[in-house]
PDB file of N, CA and C in Angstrom:
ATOM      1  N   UNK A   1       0.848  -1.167   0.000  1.00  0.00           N
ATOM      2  CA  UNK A   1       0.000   0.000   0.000  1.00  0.00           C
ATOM      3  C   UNK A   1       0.896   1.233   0.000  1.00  0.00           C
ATOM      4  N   UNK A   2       0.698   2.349  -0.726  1.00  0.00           N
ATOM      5  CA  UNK A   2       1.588   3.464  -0.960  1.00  0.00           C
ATOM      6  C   UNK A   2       0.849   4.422  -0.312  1.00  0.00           C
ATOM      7  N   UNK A   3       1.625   5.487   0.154  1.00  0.00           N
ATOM      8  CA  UNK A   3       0.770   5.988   0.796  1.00  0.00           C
ATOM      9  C   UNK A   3       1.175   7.514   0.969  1.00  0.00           C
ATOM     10  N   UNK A   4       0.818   8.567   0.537  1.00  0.00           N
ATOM     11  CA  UNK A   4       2.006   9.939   1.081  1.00  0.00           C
ATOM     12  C   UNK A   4       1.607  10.751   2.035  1.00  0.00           C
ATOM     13  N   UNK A   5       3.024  10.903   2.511  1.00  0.00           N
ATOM     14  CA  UNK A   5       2.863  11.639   3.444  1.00  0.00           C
ATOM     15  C   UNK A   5       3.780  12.669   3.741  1.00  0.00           C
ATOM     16  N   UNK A   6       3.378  14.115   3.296  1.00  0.00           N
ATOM     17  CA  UNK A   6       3.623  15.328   3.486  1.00  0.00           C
ATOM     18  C   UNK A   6       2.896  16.257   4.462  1.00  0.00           C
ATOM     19  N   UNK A   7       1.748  16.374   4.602  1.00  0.00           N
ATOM     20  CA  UNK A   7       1.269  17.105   5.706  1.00  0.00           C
ATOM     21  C   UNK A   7       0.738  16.530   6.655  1.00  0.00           C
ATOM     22  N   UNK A   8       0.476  17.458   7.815  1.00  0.00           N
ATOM     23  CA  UNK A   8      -0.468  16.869   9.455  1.00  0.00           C
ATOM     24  C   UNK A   8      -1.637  15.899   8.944  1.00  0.00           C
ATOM     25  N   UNK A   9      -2.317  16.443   7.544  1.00  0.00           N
ATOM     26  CA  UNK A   9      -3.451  15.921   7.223  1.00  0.00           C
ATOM     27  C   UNK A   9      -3.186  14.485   6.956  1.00  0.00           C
ATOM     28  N   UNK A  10      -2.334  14.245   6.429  1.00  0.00           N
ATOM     29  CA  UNK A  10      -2.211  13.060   5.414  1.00  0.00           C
ATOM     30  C   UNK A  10      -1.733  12.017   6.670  1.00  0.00           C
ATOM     31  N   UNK A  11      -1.499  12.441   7.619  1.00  0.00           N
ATOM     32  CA  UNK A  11      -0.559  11.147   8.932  1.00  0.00           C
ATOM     33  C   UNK A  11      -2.015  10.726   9.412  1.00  0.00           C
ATOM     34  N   UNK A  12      -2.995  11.464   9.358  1.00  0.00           N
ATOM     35  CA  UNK A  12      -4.626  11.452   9.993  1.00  0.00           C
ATOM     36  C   UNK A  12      -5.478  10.647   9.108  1.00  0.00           C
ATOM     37  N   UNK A  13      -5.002  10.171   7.777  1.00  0.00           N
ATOM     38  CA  UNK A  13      -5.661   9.506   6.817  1.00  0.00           C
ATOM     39  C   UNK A  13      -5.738   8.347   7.709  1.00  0.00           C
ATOM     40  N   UNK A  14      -7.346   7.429   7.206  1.00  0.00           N
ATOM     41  CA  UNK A  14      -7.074   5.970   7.466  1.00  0.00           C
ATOM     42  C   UNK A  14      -6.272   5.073   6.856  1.00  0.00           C
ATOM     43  N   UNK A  15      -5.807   5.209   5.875  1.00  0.00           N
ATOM     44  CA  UNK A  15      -4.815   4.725   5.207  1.00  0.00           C
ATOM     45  C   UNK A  15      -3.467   4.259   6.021  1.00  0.00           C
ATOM     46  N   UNK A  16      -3.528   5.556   6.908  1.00  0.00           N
ATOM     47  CA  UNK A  16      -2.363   5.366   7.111  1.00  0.00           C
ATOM     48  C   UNK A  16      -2.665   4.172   8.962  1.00  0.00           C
ATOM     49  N   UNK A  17      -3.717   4.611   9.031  1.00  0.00           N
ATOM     50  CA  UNK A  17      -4.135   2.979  10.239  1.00  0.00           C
ATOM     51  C   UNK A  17      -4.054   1.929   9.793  1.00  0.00           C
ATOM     52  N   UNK A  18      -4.586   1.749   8.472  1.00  0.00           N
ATOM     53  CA  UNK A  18      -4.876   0.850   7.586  1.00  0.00           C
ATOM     54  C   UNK A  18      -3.417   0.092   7.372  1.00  0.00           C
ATOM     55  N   UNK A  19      -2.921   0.900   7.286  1.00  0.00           N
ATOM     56  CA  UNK A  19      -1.066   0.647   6.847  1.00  0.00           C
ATOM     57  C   UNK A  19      -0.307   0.130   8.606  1.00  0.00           C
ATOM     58  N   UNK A  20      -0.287   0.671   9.226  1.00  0.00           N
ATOM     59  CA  UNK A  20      -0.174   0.578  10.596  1.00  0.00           C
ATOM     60  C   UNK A  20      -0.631  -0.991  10.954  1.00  0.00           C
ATOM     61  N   UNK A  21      -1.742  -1.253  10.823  1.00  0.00           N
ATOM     62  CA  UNK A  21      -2.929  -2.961  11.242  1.00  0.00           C
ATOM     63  C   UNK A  21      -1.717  -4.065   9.968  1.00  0.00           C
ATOM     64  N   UNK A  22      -1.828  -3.761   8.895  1.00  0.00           N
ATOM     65  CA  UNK A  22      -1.713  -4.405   8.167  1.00  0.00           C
ATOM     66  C   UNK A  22       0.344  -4.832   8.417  1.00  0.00           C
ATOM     67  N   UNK A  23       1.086  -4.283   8.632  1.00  0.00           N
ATOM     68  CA  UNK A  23       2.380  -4.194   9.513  1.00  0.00           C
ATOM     69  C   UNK A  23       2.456  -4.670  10.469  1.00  0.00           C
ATOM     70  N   UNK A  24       1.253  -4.879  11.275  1.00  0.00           N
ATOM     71  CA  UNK A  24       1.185  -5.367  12.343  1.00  0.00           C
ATOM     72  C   UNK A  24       0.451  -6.635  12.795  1.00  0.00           C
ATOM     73  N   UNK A  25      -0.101  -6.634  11.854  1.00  0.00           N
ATOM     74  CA  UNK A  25      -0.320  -8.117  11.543  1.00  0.00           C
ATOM     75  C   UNK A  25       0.613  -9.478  10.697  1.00  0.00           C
ATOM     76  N   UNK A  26       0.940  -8.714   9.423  1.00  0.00           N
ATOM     77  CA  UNK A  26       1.897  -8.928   9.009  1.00  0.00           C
ATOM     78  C   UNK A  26       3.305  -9.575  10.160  1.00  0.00           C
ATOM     79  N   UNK A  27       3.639  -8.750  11.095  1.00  0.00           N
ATOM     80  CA  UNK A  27       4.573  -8.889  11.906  1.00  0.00           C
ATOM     81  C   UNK A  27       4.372 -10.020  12.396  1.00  0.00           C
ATOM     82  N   UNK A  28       3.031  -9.867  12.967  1.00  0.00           N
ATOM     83  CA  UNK A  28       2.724 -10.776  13.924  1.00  0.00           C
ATOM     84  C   UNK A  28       2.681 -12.316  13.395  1.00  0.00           C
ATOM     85  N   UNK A  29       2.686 -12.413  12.283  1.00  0.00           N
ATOM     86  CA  UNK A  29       2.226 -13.913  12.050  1.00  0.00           C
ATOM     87  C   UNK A  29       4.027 -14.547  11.349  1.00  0.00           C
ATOM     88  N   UNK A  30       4.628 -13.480  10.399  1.00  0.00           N
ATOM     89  CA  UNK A  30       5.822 -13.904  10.492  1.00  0.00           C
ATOM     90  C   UNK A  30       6.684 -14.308  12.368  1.00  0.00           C
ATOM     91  N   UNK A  31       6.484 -13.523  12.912  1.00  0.00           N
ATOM     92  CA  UNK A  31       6.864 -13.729  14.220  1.00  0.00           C
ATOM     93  C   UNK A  31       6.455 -15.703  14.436  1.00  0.00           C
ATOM     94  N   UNK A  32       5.132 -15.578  14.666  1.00  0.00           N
ATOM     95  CA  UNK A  32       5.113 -16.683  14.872  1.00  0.00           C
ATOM     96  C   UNK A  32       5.310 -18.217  13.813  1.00  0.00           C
ATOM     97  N   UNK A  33       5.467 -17.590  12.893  1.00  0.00           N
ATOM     98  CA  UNK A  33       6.198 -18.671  11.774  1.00  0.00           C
ATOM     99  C   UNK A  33       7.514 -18.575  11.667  1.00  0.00           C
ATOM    100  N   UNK A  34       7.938 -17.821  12.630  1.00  0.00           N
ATOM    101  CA  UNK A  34      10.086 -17.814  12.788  1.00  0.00           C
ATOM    102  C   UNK A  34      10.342 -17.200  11.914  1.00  0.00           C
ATOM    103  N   UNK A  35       9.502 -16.117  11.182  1.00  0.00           N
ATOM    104  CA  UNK A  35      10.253 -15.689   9.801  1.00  0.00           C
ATOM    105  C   UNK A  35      11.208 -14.175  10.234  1.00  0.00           C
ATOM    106  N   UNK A  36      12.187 -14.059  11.004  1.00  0.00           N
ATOM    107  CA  UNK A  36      12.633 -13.311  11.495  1.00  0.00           C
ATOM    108  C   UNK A  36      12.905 -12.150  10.721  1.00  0.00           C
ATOM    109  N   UNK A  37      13.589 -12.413   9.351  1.00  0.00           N
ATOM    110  CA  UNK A  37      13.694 -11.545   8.401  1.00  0.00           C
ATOM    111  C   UNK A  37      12.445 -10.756   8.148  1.00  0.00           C
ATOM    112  N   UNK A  38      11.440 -11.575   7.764  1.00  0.00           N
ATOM    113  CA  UNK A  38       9.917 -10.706   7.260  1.00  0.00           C
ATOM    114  C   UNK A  38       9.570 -10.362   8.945  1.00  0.00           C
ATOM    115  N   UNK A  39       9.328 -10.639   9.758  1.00  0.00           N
ATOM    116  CA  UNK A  39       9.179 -10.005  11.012  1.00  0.00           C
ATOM    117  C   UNK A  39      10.017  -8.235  11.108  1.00  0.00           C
ATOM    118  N   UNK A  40      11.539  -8.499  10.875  1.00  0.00           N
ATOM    119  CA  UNK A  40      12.154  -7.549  11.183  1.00  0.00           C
ATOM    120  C   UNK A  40      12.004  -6.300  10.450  1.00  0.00           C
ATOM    121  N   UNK A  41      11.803  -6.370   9.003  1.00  0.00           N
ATOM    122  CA  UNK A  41      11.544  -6.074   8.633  1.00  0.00           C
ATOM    123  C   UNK A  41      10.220  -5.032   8.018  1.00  0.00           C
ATOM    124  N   UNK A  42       9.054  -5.892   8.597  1.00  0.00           N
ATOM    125  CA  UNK A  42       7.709  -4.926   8.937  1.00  0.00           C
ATOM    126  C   UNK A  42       8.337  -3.720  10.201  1.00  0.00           C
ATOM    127  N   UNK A  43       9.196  -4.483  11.272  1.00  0.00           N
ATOM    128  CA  UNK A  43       9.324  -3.557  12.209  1.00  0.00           C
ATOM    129  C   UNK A  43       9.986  -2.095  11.875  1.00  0.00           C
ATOM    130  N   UNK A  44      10.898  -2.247  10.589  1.00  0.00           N
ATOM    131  CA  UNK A  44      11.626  -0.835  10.071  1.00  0.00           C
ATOM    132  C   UNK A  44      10.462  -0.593   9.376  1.00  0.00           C
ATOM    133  N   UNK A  45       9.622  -0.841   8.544  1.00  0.00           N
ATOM    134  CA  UNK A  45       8.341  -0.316   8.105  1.00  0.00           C
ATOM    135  C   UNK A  45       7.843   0.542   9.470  1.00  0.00           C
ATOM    136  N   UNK A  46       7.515   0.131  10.037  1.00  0.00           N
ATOM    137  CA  UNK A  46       6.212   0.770  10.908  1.00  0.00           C
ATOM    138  C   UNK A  46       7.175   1.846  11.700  1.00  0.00           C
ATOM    139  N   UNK A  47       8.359   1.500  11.958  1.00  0.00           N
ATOM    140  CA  UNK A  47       8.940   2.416  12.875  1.00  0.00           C
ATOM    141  C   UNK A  47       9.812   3.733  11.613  1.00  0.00           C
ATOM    142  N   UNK A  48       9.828   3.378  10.666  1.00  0.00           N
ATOM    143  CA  UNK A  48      10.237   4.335   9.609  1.00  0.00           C
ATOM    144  C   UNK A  48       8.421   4.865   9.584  1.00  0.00           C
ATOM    145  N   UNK A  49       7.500   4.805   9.217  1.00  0.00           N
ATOM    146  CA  UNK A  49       6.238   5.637   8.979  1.00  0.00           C
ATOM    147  C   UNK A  49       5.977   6.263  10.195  1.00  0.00           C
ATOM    148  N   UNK A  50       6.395   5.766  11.304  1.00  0.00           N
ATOM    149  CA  UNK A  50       6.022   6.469  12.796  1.00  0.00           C
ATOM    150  C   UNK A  50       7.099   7.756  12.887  1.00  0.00           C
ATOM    151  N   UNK A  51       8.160   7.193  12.400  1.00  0.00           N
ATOM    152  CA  UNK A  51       9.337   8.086  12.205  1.00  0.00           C
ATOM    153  C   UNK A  51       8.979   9.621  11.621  1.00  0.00           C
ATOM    154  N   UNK A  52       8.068   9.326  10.503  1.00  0.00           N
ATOM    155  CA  UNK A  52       8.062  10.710   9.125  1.00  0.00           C
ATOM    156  C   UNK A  52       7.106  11.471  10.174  1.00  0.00           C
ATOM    157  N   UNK A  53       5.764  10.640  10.550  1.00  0.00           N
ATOM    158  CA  UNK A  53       4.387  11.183  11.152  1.00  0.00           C
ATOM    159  C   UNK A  53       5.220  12.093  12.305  1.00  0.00           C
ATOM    160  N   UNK A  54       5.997  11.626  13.249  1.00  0.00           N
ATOM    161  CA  UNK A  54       6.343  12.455  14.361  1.00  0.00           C
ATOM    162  C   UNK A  54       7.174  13.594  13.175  1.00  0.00           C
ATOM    163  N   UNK A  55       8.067  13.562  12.609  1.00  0.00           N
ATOM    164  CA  UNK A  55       8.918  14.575  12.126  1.00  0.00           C
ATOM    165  C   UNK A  55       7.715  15.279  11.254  1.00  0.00           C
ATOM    166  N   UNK A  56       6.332  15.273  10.461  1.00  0.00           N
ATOM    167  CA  UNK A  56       5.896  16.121  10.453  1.00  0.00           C
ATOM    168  C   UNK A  56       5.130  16.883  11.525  1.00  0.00           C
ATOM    169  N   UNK A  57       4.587  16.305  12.565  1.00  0.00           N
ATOM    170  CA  UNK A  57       4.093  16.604  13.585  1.00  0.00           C
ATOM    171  C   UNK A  57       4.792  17.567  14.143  1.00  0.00           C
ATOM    172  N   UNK A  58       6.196  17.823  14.040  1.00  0.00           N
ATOM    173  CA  UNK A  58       6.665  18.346  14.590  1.00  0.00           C
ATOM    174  C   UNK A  58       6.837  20.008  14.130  1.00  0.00           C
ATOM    175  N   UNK A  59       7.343  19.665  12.352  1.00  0.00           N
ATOM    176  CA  UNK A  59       6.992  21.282  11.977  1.00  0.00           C
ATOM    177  C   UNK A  59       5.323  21.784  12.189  1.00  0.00           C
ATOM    178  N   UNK A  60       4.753  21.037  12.252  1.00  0.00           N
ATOM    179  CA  UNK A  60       3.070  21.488  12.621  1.00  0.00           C
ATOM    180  C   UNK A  60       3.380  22.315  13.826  1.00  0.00           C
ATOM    181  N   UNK A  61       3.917  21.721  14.321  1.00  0.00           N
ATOM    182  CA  UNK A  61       4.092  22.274  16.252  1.00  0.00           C
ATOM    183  C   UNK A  61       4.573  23.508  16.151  1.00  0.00           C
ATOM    184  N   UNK A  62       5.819  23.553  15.226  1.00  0.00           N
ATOM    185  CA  UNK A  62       6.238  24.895  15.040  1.00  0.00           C
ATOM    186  C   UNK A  62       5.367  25.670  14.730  1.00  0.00           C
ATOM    187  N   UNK A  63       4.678  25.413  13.678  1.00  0.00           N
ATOM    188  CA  UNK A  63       3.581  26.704  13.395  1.00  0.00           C
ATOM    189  C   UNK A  63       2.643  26.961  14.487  1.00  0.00           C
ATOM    190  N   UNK A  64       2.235  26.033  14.796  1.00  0.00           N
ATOM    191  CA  UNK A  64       1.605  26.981  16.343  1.00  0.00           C
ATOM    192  C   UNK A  64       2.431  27.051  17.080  1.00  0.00           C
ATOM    193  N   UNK A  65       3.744  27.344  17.189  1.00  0.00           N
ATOM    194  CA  UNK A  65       4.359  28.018  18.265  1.00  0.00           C
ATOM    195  C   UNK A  65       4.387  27.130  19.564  1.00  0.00           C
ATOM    196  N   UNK A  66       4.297  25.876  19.435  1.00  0.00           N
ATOM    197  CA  UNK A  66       4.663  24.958  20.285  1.00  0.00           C
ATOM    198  C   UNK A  66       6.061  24.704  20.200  1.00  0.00           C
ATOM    199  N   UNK A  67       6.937  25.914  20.815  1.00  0.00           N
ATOM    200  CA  UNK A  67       8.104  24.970  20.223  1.00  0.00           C
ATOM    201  C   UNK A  67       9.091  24.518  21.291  1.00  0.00           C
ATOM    202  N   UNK A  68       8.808  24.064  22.663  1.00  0.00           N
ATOM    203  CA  UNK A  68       8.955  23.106  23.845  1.00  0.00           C
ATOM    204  C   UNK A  68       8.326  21.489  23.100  1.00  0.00           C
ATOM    205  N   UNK A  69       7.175  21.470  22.506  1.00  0.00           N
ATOM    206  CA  UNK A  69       6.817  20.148  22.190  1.00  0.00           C
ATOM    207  C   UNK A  69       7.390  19.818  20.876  1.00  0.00           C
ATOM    208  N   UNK A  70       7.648  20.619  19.764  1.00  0.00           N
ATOM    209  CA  UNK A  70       8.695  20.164  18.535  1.00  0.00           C
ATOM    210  C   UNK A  70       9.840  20.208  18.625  1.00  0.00           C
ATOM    211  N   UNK A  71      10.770  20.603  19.589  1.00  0.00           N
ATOM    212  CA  UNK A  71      11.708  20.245  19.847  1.00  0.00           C
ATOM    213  C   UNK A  71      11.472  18.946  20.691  1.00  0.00           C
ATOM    214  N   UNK A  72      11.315  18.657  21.589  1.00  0.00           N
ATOM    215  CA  UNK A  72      11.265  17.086  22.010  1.00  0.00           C
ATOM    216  C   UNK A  72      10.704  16.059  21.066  1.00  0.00           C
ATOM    217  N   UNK A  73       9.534  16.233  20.072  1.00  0.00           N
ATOM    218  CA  UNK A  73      10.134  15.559  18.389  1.00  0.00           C
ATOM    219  C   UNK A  73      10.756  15.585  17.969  1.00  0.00           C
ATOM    220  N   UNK A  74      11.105  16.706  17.563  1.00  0.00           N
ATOM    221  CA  UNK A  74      12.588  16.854  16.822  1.00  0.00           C
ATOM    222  C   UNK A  74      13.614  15.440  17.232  1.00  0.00           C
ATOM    223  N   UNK A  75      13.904  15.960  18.993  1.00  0.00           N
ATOM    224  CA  UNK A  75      14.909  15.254  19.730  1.00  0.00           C
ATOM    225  C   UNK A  75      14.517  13.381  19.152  1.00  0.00           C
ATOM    226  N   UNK A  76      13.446  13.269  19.473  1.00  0.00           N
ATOM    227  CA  UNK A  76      12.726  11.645  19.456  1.00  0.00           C
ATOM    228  C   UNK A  76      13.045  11.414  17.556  1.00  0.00           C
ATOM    229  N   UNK A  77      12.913  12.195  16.699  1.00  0.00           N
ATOM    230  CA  UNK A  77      13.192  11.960  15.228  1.00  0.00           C
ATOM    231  C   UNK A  77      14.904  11.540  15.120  1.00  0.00           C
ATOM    232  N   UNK A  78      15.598  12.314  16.137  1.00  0.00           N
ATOM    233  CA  UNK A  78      17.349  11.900  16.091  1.00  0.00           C
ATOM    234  C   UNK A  78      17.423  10.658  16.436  1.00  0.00           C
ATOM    235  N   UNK A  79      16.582  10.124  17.922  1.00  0.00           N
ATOM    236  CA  UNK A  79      17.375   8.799  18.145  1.00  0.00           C
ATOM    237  C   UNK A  79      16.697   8.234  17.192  1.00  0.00           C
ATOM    238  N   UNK A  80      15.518   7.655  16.699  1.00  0.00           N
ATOM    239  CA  UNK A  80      14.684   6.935  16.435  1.00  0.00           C
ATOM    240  C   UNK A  80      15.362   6.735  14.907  1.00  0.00           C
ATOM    241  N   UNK A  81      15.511   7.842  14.226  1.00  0.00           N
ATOM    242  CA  UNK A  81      16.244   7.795  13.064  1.00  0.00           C
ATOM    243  C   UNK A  81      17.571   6.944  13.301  1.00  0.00           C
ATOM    244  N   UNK A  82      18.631   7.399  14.290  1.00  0.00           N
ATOM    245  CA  UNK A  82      19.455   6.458  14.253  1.00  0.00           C
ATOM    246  C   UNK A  82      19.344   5.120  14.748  1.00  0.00           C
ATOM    247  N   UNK A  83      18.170   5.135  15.365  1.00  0.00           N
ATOM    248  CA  UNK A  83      18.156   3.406  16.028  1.00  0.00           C
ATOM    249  C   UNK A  83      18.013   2.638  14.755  1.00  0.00           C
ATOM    250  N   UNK A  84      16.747   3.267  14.131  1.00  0.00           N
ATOM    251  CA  UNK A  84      16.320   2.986  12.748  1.00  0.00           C
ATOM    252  C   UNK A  84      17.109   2.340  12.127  1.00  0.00           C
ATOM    253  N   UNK A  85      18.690   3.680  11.512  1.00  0.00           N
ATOM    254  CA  UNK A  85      19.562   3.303  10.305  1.00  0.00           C
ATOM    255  C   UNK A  85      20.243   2.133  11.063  1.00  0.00           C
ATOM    256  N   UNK A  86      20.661   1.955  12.521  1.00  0.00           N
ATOM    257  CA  UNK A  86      21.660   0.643  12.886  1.00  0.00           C
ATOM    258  C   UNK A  86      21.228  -0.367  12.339  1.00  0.00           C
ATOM    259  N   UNK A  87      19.773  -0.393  12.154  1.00  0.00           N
ATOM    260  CA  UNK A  87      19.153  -1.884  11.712  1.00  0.00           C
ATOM    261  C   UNK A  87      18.301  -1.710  10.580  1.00  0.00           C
ATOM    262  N   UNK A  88      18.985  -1.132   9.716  1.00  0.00           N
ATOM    263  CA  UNK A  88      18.667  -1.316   7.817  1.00  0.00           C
ATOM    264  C   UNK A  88      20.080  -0.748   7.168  1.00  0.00           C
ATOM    265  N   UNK A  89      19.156  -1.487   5.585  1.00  0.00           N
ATOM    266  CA  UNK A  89      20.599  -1.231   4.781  1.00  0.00           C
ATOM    267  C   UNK A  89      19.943   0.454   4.077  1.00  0.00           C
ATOM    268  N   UNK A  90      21.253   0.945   3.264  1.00  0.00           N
ATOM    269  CA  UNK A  90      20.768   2.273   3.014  1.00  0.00           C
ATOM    270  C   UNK A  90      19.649   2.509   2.156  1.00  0.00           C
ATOM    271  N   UNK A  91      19.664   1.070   0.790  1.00  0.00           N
ATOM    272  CA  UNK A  91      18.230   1.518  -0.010  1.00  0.00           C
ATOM    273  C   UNK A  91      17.462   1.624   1.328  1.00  0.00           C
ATOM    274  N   UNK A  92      16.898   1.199   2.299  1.00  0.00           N
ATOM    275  CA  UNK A  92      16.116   0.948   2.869  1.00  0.00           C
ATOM    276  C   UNK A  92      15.757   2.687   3.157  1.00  0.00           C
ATOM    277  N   UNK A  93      16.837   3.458   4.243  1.00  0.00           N
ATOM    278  CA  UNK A  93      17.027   4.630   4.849  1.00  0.00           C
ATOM    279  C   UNK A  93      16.229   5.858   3.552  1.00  0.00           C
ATOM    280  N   UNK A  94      16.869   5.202   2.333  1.00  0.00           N
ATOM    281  CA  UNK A  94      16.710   6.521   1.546  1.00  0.00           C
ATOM    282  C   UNK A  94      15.149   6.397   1.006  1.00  0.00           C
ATOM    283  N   UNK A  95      14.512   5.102   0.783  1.00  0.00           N
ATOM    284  CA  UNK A  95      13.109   5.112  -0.004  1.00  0.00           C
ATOM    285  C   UNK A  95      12.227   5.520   1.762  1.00  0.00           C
ATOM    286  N   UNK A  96      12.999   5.145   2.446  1.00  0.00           N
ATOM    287  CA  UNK A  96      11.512   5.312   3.814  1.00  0.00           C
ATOM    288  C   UNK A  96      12.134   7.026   4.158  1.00  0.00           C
ATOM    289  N   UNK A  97      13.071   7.686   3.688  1.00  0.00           N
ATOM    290  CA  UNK A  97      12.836   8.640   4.225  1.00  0.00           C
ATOM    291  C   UNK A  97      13.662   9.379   5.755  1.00  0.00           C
ATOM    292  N   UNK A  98      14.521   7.795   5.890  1.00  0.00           N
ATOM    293  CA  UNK A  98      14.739   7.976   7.157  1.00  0.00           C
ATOM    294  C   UNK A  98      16.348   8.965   6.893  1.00  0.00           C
ATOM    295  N   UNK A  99      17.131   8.636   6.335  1.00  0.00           N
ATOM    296  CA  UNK A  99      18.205   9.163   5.663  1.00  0.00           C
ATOM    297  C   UNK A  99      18.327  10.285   5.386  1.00  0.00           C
ATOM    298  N   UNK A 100      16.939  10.973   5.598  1.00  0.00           N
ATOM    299  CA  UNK A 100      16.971  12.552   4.819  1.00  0.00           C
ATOM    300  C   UNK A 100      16.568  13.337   6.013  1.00  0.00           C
ATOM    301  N   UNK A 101      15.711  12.074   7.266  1.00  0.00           N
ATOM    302  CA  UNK A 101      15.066  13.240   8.417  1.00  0.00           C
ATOM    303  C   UNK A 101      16.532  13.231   9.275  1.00  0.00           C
ATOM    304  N   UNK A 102      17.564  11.842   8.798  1.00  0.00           N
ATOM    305  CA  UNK A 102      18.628  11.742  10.213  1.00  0.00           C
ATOM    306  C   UNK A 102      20.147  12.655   9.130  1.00  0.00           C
ATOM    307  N   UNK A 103      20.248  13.250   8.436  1.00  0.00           N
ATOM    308  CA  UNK A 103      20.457  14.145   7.882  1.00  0.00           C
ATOM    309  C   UNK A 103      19.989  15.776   8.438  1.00  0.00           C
ATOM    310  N   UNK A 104      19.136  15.720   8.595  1.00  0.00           N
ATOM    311  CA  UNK A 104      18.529  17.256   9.258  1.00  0.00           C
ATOM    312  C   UNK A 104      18.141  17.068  10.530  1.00  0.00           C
ATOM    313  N   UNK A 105      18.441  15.878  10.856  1.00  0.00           N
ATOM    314  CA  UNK A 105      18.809  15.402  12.697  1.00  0.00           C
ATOM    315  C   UNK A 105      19.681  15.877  13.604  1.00  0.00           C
ATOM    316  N   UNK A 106      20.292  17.326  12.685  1.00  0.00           N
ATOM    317  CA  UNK A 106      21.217  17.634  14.350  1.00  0.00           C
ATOM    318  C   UNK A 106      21.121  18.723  14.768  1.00  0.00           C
ATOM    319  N   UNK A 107      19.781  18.398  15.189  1.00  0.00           N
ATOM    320  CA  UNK A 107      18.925  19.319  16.386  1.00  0.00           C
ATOM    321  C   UNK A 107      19.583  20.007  17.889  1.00  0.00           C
ATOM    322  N   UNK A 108      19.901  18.965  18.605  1.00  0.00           N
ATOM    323  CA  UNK A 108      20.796  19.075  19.438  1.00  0.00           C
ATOM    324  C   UNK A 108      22.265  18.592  19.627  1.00  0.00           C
ATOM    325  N   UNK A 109      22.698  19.639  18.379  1.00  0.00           N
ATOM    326  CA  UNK A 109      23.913  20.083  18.362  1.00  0.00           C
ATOM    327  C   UNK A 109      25.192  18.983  17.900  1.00  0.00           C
ATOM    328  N   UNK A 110      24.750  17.902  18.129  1.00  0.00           N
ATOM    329  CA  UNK A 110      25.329  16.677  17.967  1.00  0.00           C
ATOM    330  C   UNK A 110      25.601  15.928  16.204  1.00  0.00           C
ATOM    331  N   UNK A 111      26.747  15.552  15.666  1.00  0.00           N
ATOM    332  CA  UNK A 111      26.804  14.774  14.592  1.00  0.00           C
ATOM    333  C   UNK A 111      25.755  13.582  13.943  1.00  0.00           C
ATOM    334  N   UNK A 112      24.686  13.611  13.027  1.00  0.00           N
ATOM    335  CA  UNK A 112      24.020  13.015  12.833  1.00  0.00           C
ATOM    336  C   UNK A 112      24.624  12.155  11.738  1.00  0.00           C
TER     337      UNK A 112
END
């Protein structure tokens, strides 16, 4: 399922629950058929789409001037991005997106 996601609006689609259940089911049944690879794998799915949703959530925040709560996204987009890249290869980083938010990941001050 393809799915885009550029604005607050589009993370609010059912699609994107839809996408979420279906990852997670998915997970769940490789899990229990030992398929560790297809298991692990849904898991950089879901945690790369959770990844983008918080990093847009976060310029949202900025525009209302929340910016105590988009910075602590922000912060959560650095590790999560790098926990992310430890456990994928780079096609992976660059089609989910993650490569480009842990690129503009150095929020607090630190080498991304």
């Amino acid at each position: 399922m393809k799915v885009s996601l550029v604005t607050l609006e589009d993370t609010q689609k059912p699609a994107i629950s839809e996408l979420f259940d279906k990852l997670s089911e998915k997970k769940e049944i490789a899990v229990s058929q030992g398929d560790e690879e297809l298991a692990n794998n849904c898991w950089r799915e879901e945690e790369a789409l959770k990844l983008n949703i918080l990093y847009i959530e976060a310029f949202s925040k900025l525009k209302e001037h929340e910016y105590r709560e988009a910075w602590q996204d922000l912060e959560r987009c650095e590790i999560n991005a790098n926990f992310i890249s430890e456990n994928s290869v780079d096609s992976f980083l660059r089609k989910s997106r993650v490569s480009f938010i842990k690129k503009k990941g150095n929020y607090s001050g630190h080498a991304a």
